[in-house]
C-alpha atoms as a PDB file:
ATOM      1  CA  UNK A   1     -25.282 -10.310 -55.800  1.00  0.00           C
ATOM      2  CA  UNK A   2     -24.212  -6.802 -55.439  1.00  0.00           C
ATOM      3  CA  UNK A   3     -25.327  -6.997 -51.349  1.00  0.00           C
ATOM      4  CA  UNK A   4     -22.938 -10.085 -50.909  1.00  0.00           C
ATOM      5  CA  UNK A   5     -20.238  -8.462 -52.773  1.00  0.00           C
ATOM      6  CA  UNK A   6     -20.639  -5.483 -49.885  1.00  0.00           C
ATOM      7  CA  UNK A   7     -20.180  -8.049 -47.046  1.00  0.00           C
ATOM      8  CA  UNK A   8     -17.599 -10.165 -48.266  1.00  0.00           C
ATOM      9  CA  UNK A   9     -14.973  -7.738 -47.436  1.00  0.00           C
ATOM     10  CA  UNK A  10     -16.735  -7.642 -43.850  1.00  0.00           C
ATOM     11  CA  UNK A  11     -16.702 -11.141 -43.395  1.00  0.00           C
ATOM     12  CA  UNK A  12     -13.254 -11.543 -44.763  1.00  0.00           C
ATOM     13  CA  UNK A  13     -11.868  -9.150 -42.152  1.00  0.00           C
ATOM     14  CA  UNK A  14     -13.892 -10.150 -39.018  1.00  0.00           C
ATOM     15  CA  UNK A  15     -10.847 -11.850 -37.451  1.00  0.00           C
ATOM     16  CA  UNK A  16      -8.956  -8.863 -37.649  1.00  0.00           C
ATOM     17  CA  UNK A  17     -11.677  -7.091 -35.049  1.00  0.00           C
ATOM     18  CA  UNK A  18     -10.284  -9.692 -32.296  1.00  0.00           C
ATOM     19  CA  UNK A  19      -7.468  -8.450 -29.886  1.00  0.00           C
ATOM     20  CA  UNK A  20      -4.410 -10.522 -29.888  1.00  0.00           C
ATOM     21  CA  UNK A  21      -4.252 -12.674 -26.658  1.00  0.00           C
ATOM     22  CA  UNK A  22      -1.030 -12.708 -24.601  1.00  0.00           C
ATOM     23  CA  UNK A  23       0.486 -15.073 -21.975  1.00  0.00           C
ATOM     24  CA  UNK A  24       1.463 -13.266 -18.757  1.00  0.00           C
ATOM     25  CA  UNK A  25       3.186 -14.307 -15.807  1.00  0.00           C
ATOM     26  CA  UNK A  26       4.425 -12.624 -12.452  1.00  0.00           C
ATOM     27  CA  UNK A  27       7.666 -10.349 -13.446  1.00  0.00           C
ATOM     28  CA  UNK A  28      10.302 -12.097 -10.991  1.00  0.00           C
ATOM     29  CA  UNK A  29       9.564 -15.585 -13.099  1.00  0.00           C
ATOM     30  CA  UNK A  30      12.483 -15.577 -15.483  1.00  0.00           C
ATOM     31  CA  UNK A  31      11.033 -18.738 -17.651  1.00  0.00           C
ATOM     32  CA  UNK A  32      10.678 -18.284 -21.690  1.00  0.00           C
ATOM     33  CA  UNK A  33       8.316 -20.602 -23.240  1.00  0.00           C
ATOM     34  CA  UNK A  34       7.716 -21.362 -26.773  1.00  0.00           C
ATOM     35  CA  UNK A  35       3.547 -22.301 -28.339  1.00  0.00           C
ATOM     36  CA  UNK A  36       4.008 -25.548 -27.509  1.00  0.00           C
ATOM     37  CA  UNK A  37       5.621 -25.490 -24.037  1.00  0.00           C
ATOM     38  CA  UNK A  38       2.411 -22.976 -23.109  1.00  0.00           C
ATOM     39  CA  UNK A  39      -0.003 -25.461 -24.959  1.00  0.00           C
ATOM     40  CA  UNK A  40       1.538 -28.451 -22.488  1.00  0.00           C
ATOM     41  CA  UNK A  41       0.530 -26.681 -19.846  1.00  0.00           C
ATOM     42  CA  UNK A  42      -2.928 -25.456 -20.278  1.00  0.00           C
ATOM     43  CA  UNK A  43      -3.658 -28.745 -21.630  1.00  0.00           C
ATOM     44  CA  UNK A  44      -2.345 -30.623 -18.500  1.00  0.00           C
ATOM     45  CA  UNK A  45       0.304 -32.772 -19.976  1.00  0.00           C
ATOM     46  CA  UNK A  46       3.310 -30.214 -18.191  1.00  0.00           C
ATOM     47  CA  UNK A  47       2.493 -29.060 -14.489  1.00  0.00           C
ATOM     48  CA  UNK A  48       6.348 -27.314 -14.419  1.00  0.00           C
ATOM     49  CA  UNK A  49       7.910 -24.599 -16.115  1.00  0.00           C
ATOM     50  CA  UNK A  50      10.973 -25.134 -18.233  1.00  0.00           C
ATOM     51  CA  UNK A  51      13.662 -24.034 -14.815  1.00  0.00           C
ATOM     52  CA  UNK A  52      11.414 -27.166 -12.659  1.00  0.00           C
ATOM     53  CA  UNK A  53       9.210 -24.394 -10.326  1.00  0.00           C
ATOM     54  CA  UNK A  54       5.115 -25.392 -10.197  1.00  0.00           C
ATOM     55  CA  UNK A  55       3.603 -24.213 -12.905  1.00  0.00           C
ATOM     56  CA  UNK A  56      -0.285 -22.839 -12.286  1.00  0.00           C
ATOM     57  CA  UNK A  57      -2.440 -22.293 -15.126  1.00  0.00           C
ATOM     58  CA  UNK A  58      -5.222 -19.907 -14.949  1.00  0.00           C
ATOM     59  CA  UNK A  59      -8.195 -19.952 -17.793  1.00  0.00           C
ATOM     60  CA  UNK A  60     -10.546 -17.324 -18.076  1.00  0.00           C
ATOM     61  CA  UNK A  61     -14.474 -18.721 -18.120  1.00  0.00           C
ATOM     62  CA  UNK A  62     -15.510 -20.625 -20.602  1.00  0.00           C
ATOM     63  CA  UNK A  63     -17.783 -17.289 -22.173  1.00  0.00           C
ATOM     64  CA  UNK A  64     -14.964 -15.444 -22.819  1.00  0.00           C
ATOM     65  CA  UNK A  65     -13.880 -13.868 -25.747  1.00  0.00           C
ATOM     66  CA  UNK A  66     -10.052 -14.381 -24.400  1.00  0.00           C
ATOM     67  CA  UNK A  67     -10.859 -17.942 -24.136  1.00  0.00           C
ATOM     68  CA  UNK A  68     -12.223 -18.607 -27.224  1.00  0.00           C
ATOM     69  CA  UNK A  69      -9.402 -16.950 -28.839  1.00  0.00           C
ATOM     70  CA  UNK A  70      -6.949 -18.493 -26.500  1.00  0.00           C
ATOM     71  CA  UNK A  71      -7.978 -21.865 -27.599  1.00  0.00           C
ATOM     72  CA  UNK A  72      -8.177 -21.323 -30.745  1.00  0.00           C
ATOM     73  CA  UNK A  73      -4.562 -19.799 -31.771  1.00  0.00           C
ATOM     74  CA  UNK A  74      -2.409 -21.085 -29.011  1.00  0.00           C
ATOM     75  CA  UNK A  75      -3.947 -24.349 -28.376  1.00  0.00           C
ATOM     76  CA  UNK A  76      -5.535 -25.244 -31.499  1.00  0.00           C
ATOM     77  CA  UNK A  77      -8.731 -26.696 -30.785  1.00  0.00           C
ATOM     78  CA  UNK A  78     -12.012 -25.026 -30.610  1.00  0.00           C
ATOM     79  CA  UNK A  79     -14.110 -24.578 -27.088  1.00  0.00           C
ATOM     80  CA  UNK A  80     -16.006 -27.951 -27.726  1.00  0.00           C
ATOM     81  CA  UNK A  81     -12.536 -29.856 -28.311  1.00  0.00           C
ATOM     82  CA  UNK A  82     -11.114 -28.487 -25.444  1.00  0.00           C
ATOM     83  CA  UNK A  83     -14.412 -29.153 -23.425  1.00  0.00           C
ATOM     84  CA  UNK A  84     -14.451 -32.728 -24.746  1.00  0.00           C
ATOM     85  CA  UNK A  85     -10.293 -33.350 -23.780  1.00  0.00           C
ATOM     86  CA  UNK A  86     -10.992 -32.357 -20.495  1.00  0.00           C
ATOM     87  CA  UNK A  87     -14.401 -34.412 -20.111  1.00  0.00           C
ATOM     88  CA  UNK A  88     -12.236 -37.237 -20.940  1.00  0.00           C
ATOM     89  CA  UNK A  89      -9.443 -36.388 -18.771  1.00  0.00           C
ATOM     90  CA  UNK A  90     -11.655 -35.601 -16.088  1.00  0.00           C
ATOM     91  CA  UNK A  91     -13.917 -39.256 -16.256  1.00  0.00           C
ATOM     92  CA  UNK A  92     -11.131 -40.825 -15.972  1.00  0.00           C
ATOM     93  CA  UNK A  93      -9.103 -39.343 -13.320  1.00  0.00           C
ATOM     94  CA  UNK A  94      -6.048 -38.413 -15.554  1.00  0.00           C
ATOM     95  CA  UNK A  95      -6.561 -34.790 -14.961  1.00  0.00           C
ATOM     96  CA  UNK A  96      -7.885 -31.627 -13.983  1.00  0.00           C
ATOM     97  CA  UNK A  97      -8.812 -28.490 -15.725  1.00  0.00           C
ATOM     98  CA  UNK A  98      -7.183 -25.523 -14.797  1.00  0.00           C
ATOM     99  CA  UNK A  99      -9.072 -22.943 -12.461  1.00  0.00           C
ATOM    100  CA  UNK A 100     -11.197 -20.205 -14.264  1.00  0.00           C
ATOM    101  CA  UNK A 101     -11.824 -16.376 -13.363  1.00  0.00           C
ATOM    102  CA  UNK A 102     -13.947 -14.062 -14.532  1.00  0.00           C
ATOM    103  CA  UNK A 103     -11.918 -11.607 -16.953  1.00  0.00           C
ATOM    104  CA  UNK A 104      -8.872 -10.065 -18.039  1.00  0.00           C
ATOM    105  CA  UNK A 105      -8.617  -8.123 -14.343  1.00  0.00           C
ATOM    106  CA  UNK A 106      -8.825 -11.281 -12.794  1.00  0.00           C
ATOM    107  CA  UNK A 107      -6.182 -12.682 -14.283  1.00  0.00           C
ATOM    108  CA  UNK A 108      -3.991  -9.633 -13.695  1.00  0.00           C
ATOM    109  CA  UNK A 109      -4.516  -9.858 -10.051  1.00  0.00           C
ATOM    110  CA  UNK A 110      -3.800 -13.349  -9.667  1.00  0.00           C
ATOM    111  CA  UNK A 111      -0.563 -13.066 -11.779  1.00  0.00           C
ATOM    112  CA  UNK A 112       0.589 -10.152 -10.548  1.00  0.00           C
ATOM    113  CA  UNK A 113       0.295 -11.829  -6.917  1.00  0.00           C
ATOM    114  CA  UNK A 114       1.945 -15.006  -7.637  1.00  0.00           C
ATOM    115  CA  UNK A 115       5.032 -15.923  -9.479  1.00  0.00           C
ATOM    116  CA  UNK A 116       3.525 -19.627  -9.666  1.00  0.00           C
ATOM    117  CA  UNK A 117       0.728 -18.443 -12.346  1.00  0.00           C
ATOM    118  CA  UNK A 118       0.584 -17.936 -15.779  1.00  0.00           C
ATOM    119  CA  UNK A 119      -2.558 -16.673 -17.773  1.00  0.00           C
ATOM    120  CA  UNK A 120      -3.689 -14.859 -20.631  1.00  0.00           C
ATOM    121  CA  UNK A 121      -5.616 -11.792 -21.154  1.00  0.00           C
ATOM    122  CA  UNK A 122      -6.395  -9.315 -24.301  1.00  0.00           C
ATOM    123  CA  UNK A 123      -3.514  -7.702 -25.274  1.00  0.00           C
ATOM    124  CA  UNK A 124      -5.272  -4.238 -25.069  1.00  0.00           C
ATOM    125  CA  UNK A 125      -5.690  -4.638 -21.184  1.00  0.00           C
ATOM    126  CA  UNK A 126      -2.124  -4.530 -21.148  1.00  0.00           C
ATOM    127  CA  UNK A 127      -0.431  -0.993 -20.112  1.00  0.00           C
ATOM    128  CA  UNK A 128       2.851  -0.010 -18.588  1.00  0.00           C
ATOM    129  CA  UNK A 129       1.138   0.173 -15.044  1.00  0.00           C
ATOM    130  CA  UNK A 130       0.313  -3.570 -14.950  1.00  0.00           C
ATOM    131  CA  UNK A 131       2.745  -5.541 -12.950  1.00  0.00           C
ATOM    132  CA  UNK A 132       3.123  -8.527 -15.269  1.00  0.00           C
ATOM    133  CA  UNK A 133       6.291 -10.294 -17.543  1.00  0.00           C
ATOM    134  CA  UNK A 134       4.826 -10.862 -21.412  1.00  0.00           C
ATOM    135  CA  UNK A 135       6.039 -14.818 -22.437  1.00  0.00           C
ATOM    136  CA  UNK A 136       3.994 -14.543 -25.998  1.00  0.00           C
ATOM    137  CA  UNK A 137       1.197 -13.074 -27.830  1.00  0.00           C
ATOM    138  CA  UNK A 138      -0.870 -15.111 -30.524  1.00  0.00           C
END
């Protein structure tokens, strides 16, 4: 009893260990968007930003911490939901997922280099040398 009593705490605080994920774009895009405007668009069902300009969204692989997260607190649904929407989507021609890149540096680039993009990274990657405009942070 006395050994769970010692992890409780532990377990308790585990999602505290987890950076806080943050939605990035290019600096010279001048949209705000709320949770739900950046949901619409990672989930396919927006492909503009609020002014009318293409909106690109750019996940990070699916064994990503960031994606998990990302999912999790600014989508709410969990990797297998959000695999399953886009199976669905995807059989029957109603939609794409968006592209995938490797990591948090990845998605810097590519945002950085196009005002079309929005991501999300770890908000510890973040630093006043990086070349992005912050829209939220779950």
């Amino acid at each position: 009893m006395k050994l769970k009593l010692c992890f409780l705490p532990l377990i308790c605080c585990s999602h505290f260990t987890f950076a806080d994920i943050t939605v990035i774009v290019h600096p010279s895009n001048s949209n705000a968007m709320d949770a739900s405007s950046i949901s619409r668009l990672f989930l396919g069902k927006s492909k503009k930003f609020p002014d009318g300009s293409i909106a690109i969204p750019l996940n990070q692989i699916e064994a990503s911490s960031a994606t998990a997260q990302f999912n999790s607190k600014a989508l709410r649904k969990s990797s297998s939901q959000i695999k399953a929407y886009w199976s669905k989507l995807v059989f029957t021609g109603k939609g794409s997922p968006p592209k995938s890149v490797e990591n948090n540096a990845a998605v810097l680039d590519l945002v950085s280099s196009n005002p079309n993009i929005i991501g999300y990274v770890e908000s510890n990657v973040l630093t006043d040398k990086v070349k992005v405009k912050v829209l939220k942070t779950f």
